[in-house]
N, C-alpha and C. Protein backbone atom coordinates (compact mmCIF):
# COMPACT_ATOMS: atom_id res chain seq x y z
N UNK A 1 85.82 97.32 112.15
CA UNK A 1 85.27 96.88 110.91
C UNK A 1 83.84 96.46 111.16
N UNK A 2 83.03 96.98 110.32
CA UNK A 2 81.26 96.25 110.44
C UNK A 2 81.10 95.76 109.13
N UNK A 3 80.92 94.40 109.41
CA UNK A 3 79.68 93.48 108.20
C UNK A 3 78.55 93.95 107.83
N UNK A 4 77.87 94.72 107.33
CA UNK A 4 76.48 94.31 106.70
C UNK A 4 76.02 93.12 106.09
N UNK A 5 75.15 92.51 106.57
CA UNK A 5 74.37 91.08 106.22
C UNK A 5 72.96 91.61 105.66
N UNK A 6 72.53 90.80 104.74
CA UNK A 6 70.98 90.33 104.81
C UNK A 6 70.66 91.56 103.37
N UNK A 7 71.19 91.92 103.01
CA UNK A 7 71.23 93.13 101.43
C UNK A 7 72.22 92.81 100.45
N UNK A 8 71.40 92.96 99.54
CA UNK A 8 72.03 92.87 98.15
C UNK A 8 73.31 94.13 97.99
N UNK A 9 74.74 93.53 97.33
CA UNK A 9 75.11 95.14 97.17
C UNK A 9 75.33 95.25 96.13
N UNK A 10 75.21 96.84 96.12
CA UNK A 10 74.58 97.82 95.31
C UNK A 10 75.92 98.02 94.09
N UNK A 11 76.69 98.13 94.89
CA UNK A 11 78.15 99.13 94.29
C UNK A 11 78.48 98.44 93.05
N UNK A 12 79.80 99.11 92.38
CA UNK A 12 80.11 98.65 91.40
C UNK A 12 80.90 97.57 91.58
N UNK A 13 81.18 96.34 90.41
CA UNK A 13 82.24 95.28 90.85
C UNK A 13 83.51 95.77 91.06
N UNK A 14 84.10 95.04 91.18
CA UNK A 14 85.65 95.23 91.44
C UNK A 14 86.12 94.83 90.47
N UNK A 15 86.95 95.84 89.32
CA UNK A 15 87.97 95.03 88.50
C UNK A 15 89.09 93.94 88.39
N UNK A 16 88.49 93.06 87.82
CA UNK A 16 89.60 92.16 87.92
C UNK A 16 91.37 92.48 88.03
N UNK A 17 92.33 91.83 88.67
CA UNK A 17 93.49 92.12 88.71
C UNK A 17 94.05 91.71 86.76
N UNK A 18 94.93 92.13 85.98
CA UNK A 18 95.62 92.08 85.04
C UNK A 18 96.15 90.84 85.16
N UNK A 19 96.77 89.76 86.31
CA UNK A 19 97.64 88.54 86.46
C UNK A 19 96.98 88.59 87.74
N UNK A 20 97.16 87.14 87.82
CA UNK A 20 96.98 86.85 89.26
C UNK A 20 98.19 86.73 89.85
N UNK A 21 97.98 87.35 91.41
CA UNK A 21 98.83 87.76 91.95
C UNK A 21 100.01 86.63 93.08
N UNK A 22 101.20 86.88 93.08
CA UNK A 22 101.97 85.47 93.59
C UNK A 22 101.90 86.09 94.78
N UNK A 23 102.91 84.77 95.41
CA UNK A 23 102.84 84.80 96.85
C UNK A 23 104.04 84.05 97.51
N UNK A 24 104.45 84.62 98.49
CA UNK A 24 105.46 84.20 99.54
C UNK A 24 105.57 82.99 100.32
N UNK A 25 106.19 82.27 100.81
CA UNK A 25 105.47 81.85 101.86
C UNK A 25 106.49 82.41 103.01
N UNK A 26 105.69 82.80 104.44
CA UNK A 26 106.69 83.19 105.19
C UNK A 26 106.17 82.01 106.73
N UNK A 27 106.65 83.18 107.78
CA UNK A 27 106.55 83.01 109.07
C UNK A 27 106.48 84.02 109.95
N UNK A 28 105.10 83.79 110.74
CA UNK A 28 104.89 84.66 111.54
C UNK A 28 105.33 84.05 112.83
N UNK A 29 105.89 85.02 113.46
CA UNK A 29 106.30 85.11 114.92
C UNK A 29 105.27 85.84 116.16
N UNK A 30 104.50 85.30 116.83
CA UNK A 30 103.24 85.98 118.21
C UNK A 30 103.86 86.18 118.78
N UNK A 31 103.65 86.81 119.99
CA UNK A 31 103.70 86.67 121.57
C UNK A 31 102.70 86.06 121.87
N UNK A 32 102.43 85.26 122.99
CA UNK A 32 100.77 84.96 123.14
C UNK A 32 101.33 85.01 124.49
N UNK A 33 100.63 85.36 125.92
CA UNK A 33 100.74 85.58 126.74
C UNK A 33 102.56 85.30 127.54
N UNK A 34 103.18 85.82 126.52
CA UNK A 34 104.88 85.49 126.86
C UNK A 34 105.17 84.63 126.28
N UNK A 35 104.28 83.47 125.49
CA UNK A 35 104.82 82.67 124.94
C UNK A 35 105.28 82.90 123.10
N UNK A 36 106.18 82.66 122.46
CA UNK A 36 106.30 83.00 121.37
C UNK A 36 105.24 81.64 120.12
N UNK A 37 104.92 81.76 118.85
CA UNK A 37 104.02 81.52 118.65
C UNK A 37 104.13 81.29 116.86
N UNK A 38 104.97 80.57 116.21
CA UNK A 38 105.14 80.72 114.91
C UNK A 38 103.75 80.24 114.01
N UNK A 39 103.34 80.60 112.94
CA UNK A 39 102.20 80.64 112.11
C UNK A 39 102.95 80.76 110.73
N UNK A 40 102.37 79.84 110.04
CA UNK A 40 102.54 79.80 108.42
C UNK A 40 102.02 80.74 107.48
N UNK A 41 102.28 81.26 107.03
CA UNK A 41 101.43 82.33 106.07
C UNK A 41 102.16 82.66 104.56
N UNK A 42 101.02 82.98 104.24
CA UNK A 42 101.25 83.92 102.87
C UNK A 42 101.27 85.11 102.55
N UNK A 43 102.06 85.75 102.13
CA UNK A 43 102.51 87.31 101.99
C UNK A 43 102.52 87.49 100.12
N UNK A 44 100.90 88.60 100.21
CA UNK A 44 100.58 88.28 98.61
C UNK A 44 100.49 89.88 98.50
N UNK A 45 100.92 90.58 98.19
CA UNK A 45 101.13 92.11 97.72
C UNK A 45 101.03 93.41 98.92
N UNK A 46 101.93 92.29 99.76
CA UNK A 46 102.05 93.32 101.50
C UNK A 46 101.01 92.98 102.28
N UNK A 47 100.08 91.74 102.32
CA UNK A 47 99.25 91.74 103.26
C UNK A 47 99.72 90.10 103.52
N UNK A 48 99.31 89.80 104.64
CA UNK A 48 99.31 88.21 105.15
C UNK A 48 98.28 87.33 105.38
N UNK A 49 98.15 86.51 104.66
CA UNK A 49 96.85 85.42 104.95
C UNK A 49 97.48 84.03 105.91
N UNK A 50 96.37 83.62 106.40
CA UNK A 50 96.46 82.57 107.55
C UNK A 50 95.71 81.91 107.21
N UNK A 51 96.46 80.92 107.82
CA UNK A 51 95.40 79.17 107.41
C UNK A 51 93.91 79.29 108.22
N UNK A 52 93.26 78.92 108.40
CA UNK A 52 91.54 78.90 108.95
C UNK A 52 92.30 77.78 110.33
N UNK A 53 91.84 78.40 111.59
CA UNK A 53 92.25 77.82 112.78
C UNK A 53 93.09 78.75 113.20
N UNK A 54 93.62 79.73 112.71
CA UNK A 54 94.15 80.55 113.47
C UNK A 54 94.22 81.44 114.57
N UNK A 55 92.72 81.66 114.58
CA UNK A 55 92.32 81.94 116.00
C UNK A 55 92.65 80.89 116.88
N UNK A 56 91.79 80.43 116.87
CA UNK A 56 91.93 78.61 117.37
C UNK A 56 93.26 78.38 118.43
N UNK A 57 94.24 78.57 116.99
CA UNK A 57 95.37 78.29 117.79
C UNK A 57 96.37 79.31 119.17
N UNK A 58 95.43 80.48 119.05
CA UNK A 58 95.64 81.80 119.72
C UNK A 58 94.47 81.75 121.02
N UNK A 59 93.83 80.88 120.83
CA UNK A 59 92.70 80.74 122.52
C UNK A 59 92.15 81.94 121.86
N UNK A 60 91.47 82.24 120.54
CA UNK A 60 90.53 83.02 120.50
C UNK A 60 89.52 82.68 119.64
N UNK A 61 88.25 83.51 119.33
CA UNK A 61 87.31 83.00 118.52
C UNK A 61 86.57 84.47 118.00
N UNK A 62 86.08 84.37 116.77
CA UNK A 62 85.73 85.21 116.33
C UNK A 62 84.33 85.00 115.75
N UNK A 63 83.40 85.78 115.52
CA UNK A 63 81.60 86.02 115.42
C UNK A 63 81.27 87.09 115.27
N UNK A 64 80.04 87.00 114.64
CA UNK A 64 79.35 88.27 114.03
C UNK A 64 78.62 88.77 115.64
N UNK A 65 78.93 89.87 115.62
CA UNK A 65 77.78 90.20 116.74
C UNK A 65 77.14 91.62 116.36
N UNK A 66 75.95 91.37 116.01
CA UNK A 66 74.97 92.43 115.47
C UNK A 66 75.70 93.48 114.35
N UNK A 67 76.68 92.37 113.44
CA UNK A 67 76.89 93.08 112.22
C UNK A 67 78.31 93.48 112.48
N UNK A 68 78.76 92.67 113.30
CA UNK A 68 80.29 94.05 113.68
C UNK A 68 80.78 92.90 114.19
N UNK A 69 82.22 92.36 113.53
CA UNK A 69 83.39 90.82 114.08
C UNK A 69 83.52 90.91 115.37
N UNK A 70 83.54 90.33 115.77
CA UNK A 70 83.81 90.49 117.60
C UNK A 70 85.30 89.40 117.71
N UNK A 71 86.10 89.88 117.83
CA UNK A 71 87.11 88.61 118.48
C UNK A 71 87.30 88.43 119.83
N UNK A 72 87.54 87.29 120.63
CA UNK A 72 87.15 87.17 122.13
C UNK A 72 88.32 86.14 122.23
N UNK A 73 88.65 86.01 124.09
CA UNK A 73 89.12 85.24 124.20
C UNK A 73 88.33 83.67 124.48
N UNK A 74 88.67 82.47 124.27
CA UNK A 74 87.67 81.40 123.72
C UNK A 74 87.64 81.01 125.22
């Protein structure tokens, strides 16, 4: 995945959704180096969102590096 920063965009908006959309709450299960690893989340029309720290809690960290996410180990 690459970010573009620093430009206006151009494209058309995005149509609004008809309803706003519900949501699950589940549980995610990791591995993290053999260790298993549960995470709280939300499951909102087949995709999963995570609380902010989630890297964090995985010994990783994530940054822009010249326009393109870089995730690393922290």
């Amino acid at each position: 995945m690459a970010v573009a920063t620093g430009s206006a965009y151009e494209g058309e908006a995005l149509a609004l959704p008809g309803s706003a959309p519900t949501g699950e709450a589940v549980s995610l299960t990791l591995t993290v180096d053999g260790t298993a690893v549960s995470q709280p989340a939300v499951l909102v029309n087949g995709n999963y969102y995570l609380a902010e720290g989630f890297l964090a809690q995985l010994g990783a960290e994530a940054a822009l590096v010249e326009g393109v996410l870089a995730i690393t180990a922290a």
